[in-house]
PDB file of N, CA and C in Angstrom:
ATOM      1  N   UNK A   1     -13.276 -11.013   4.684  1.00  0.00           N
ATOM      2  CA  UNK A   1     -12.131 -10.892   3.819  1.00  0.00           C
ATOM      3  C   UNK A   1     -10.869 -10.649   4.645  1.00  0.00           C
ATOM      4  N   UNK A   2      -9.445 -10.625   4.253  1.00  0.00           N
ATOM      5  CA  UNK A   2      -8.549 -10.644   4.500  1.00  0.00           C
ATOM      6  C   UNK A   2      -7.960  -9.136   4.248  1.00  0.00           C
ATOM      7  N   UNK A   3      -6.604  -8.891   5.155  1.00  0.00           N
ATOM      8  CA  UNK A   3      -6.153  -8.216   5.120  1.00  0.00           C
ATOM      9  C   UNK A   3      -4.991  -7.912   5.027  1.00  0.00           C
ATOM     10  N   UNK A   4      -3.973  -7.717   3.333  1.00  0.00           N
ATOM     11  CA  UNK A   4      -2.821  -7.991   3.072  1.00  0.00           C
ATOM     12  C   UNK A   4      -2.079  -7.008   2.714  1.00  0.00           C
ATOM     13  N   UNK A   5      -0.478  -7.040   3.129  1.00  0.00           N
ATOM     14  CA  UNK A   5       0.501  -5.620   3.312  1.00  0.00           C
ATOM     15  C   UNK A   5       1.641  -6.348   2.226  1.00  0.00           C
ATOM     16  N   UNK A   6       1.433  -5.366   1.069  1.00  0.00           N
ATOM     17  CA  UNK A   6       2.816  -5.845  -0.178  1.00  0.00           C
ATOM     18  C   UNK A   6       3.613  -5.283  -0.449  1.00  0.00           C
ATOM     19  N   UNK A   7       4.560  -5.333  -0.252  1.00  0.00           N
ATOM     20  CA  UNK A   7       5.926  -4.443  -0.141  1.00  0.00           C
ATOM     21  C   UNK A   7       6.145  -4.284  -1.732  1.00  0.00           C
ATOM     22  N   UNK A   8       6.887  -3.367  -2.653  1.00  0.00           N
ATOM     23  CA  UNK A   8       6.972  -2.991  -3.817  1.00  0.00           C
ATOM     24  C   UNK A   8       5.641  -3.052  -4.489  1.00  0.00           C
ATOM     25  N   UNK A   9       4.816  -2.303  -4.423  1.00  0.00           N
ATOM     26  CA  UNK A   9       3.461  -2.419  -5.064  1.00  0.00           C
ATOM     27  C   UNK A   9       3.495  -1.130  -6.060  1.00  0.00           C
ATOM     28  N   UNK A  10       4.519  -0.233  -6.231  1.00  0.00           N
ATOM     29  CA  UNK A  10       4.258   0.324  -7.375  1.00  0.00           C
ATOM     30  C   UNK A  10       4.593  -0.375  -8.730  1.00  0.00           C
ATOM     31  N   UNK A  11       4.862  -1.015  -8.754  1.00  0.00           N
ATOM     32  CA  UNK A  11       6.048  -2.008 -10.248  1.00  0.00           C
ATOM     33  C   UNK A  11       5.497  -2.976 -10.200  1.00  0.00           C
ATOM     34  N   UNK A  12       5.836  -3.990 -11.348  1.00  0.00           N
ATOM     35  CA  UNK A  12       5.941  -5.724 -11.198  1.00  0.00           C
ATOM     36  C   UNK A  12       5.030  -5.886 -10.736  1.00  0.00           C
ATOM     37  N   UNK A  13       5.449  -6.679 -10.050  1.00  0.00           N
ATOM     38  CA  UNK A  13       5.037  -7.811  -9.514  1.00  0.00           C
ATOM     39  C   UNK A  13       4.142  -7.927  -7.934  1.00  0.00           C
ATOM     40  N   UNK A  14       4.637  -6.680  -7.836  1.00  0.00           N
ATOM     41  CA  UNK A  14       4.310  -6.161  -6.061  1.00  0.00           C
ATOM     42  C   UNK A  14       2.527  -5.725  -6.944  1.00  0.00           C
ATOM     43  N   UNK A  15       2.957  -4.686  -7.919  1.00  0.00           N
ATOM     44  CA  UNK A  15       1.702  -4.032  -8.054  1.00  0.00           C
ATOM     45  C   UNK A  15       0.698  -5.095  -8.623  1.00  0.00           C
ATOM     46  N   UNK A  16       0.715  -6.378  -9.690  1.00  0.00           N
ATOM     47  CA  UNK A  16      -0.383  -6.828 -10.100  1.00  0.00           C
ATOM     48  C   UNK A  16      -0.813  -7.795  -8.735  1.00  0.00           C
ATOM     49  N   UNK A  17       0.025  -8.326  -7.548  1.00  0.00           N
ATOM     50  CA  UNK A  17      -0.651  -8.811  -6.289  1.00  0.00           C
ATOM     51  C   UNK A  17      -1.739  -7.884  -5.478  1.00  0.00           C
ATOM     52  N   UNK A  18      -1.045  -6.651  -5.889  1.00  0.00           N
ATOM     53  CA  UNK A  18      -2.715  -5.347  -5.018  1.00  0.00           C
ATOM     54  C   UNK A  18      -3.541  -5.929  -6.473  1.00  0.00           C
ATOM     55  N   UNK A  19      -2.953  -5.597  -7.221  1.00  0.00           N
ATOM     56  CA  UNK A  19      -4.422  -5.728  -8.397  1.00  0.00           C
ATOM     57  C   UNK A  19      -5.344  -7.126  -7.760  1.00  0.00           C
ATOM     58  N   UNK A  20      -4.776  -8.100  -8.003  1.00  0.00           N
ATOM     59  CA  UNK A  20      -5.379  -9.703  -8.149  1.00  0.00           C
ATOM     60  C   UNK A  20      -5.932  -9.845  -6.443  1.00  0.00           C
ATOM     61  N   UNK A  21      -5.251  -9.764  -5.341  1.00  0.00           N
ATOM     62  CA  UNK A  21      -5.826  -9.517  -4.560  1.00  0.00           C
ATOM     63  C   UNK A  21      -6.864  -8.442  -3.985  1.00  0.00           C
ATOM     64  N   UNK A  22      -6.861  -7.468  -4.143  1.00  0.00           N
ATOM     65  CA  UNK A  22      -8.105  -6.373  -4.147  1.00  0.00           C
ATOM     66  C   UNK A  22      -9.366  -6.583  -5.323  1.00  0.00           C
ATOM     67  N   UNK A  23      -8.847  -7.443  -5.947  1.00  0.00           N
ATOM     68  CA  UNK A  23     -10.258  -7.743  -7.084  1.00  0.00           C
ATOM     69  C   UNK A  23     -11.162  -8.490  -5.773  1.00  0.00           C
ATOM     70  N   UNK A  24     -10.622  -9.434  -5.245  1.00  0.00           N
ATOM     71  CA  UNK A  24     -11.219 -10.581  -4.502  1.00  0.00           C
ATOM     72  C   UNK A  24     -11.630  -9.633  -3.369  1.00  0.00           C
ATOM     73  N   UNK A  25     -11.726  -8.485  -2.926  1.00  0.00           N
ATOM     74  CA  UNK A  25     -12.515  -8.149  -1.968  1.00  0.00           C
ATOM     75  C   UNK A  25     -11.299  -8.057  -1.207  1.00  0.00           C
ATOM     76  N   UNK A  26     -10.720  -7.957  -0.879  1.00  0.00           N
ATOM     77  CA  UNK A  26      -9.615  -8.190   0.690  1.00  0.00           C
ATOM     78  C   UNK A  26      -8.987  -6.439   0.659  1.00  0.00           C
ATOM     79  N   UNK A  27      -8.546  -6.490   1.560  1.00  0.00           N
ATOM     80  CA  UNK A  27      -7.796  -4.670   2.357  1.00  0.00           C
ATOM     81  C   UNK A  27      -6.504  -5.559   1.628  1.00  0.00           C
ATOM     82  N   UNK A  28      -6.489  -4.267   0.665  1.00  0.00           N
ATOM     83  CA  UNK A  28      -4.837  -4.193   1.094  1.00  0.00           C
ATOM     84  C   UNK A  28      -3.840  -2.918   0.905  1.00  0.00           C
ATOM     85  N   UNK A  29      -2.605  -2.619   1.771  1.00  0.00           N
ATOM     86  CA  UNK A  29      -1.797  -1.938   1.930  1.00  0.00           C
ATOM     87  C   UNK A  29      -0.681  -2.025   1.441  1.00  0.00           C
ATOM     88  N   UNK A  30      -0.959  -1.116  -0.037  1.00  0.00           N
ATOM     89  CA  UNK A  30       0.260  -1.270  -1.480  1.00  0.00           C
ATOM     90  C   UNK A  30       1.480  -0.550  -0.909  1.00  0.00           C
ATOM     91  N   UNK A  31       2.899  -1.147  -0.342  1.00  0.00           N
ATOM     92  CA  UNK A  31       3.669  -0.301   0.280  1.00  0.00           C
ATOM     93  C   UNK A  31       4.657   0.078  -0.921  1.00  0.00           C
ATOM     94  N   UNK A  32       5.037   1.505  -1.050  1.00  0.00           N
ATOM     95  CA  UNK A  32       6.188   1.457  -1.484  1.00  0.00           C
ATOM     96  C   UNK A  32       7.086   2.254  -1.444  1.00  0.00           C
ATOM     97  N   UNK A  33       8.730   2.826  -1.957  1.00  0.00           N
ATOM     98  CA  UNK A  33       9.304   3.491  -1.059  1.00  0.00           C
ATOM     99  C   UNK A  33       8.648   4.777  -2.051  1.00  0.00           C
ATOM    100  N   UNK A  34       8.137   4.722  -3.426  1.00  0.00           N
ATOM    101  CA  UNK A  34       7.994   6.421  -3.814  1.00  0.00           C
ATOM    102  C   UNK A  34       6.333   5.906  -4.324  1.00  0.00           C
ATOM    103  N   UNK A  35       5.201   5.481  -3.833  1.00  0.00           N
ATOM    104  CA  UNK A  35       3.741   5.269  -4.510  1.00  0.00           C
ATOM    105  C   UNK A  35       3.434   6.219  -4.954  1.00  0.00           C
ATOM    106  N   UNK A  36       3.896   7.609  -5.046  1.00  0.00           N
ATOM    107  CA  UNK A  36       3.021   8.621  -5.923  1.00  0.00           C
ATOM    108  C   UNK A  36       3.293   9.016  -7.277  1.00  0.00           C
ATOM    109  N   UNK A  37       4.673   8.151  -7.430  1.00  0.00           N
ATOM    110  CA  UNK A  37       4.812   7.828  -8.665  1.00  0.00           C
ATOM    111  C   UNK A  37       4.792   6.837  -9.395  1.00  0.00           C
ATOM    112  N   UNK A  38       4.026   6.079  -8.923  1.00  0.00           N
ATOM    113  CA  UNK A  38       3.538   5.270  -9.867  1.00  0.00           C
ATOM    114  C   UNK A  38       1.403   5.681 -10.179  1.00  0.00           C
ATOM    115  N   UNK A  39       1.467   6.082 -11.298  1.00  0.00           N
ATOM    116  CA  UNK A  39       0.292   6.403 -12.146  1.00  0.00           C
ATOM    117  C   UNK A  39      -0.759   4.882 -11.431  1.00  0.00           C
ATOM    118  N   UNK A  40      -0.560   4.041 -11.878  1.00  0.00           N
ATOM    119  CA  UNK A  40      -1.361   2.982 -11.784  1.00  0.00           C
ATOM    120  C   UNK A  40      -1.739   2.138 -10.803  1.00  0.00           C
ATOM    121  N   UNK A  41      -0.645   2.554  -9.914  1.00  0.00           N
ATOM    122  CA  UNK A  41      -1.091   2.173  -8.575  1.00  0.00           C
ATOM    123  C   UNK A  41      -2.146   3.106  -7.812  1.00  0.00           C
ATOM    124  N   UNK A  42      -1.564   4.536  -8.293  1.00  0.00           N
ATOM    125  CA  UNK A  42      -2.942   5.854  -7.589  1.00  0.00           C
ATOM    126  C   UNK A  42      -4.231   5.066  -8.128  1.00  0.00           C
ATOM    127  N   UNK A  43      -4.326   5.041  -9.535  1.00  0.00           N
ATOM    128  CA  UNK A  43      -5.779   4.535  -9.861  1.00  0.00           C
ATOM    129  C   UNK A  43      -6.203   3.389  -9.399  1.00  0.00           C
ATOM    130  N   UNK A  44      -5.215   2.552  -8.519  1.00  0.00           N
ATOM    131  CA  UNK A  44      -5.931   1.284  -7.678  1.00  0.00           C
ATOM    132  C   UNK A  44      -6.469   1.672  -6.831  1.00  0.00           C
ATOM    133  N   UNK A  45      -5.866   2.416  -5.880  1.00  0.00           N
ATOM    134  CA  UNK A  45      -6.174   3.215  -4.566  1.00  0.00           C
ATOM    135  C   UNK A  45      -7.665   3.880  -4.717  1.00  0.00           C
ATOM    136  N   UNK A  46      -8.266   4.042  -5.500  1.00  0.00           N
ATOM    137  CA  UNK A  46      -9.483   4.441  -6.220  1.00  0.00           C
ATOM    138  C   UNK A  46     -10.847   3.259  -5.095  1.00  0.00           C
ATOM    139  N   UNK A  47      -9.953   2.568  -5.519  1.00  0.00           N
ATOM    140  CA  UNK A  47     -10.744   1.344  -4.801  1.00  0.00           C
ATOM    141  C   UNK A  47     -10.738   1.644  -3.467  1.00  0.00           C
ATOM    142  N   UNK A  48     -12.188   1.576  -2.968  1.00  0.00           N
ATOM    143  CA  UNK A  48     -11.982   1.660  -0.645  1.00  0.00           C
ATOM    144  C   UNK A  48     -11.075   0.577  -0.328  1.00  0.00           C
ATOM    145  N   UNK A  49     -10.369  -0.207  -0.726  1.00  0.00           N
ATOM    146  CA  UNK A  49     -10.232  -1.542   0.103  1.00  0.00           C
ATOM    147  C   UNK A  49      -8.500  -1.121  -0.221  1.00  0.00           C
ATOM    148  N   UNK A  50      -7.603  -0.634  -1.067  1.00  0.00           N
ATOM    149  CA  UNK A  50      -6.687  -0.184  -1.719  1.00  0.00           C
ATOM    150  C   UNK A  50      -6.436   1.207  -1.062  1.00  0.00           C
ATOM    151  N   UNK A  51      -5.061   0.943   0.067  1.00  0.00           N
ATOM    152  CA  UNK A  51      -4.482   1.998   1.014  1.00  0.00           C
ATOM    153  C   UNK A  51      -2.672   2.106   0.200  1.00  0.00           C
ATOM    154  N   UNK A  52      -2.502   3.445   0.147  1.00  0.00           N
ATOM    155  CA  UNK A  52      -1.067   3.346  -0.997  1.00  0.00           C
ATOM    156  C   UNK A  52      -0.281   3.839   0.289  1.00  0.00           C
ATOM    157  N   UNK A  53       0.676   3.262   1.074  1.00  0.00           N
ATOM    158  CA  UNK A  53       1.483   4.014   2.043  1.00  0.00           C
ATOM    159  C   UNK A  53       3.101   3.770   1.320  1.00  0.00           C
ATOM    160  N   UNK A  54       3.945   5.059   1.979  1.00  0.00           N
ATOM    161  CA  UNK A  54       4.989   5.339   1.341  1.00  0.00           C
ATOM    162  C   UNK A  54       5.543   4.270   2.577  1.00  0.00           C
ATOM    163  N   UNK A  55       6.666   3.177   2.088  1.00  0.00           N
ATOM    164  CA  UNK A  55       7.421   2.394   3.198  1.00  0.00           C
ATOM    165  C   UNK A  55       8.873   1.608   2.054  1.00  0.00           C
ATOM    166  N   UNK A  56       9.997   2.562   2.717  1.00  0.00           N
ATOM    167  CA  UNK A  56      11.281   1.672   2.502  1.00  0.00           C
ATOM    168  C   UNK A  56      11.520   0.944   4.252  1.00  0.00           C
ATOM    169  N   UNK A  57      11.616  -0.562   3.544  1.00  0.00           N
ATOM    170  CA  UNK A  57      11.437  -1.703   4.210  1.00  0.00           C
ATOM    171  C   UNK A  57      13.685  -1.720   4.970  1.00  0.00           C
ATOM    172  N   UNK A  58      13.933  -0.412   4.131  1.00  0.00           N
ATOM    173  CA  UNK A  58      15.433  -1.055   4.987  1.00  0.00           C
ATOM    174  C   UNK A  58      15.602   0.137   5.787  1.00  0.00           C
ATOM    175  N   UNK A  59      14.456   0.997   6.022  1.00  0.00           N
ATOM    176  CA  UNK A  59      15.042   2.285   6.869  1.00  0.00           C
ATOM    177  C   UNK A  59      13.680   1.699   8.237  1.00  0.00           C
ATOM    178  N   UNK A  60      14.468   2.425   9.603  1.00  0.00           N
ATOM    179  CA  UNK A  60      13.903   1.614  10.657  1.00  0.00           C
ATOM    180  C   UNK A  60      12.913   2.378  10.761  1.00  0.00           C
ATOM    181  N   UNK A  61      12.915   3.767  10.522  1.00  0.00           N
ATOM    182  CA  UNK A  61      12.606   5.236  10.713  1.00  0.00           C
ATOM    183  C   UNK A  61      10.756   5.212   9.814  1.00  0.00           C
ATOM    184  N   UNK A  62      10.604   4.229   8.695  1.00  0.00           N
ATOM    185  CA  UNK A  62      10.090   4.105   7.658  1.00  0.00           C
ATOM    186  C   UNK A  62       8.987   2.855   8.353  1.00  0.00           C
ATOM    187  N   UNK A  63       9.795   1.852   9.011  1.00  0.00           N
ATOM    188  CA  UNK A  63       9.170   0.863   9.475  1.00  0.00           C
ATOM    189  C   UNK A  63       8.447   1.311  11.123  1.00  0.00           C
ATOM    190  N   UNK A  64       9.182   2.276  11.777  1.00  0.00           N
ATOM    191  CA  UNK A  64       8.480   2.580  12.845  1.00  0.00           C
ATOM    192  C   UNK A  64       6.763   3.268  12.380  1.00  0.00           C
ATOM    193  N   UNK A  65       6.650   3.922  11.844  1.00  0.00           N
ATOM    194  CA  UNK A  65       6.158   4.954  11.439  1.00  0.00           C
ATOM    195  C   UNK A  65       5.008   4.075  10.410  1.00  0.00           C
ATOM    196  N   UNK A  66       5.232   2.650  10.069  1.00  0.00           N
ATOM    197  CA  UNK A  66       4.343   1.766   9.131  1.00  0.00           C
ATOM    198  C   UNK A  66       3.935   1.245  10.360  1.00  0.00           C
ATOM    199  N   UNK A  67       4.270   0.904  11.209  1.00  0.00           N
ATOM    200  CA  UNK A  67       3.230   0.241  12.491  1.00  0.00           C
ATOM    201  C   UNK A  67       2.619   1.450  13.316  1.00  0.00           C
ATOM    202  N   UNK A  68       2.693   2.148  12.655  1.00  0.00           N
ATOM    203  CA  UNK A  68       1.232   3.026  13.394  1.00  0.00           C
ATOM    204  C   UNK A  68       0.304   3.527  12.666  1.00  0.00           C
ATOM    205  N   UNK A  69       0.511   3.194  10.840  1.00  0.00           N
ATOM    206  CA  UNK A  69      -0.012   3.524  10.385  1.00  0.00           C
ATOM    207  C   UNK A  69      -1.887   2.691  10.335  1.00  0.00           C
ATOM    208  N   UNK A  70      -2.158   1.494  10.524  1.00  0.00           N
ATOM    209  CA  UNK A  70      -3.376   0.908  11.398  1.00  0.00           C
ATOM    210  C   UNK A  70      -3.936   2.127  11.839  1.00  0.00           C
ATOM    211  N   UNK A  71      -3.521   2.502  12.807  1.00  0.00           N
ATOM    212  CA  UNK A  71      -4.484   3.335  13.850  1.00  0.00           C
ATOM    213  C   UNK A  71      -4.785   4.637  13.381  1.00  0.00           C
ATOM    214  N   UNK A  72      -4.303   4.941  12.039  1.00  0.00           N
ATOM    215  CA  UNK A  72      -4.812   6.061  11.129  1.00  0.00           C
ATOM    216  C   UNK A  72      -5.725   6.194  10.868  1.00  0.00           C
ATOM    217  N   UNK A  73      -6.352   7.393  10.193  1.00  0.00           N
ATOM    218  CA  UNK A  73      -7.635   7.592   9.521  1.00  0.00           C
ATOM    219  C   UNK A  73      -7.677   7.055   8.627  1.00  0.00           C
ATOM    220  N   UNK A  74      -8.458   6.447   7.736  1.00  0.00           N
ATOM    221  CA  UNK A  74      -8.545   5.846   6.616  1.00  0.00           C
ATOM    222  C   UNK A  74      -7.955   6.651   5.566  1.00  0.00           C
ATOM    223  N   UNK A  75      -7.574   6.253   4.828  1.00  0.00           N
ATOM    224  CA  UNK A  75      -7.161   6.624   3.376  1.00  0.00           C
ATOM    225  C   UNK A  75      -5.956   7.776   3.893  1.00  0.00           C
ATOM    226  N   UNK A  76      -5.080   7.928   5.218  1.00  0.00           N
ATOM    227  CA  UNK A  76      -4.106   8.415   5.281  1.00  0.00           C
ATOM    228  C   UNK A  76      -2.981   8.531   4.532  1.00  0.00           C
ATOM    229  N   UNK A  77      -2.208   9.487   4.704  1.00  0.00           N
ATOM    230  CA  UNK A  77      -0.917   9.229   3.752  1.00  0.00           C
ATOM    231  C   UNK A  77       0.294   9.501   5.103  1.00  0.00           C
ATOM    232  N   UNK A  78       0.877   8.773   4.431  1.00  0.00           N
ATOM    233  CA  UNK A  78       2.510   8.882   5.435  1.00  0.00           C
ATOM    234  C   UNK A  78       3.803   9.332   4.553  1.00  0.00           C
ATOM    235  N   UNK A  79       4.390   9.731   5.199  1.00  0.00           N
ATOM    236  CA  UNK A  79       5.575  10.201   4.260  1.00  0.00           C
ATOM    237  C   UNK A  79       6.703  10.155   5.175  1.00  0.00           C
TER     238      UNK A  79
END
């Protein structure tokens, strides 16, 4: 399986791509800038394959700190 990183995954459109893709078996890493508030994305994360990391895509500080998140423990949280 594959392994896919979706930027706005608490809302819309970001979130039913973790849905539709994590049905199919694949990793993926629901990014978003506040994931603990969104209710329905926590209950994706439920799933092993469904990693919820906190990432605003316009701060550099946010993006340094998302490329190290890989070499984490599983089911880490970043903030």
């Amino acid at each position: 399986m594959s392994i896919y990183v979706i930027t706005g995954a608490s809302r819309g459109i970001g979130l039913e791509f973790v849905r539709q893709i994590s049905s199919k078996g694949n990793t993926v890493f629901a990014c978003a800038r506040n994931p603990d508030q969104s209710e329905e994305l926590r209950q994706l994360t439920d799933n092993k394959s469904v990693y919820s990391v906190k990432l605003d895509v316009t701060c550099d500080r946010s993006l340094k700190l998302f490329k190290k998140f890989p070499s984490m423990p599983r089911k880490a949280s970043m903030s």
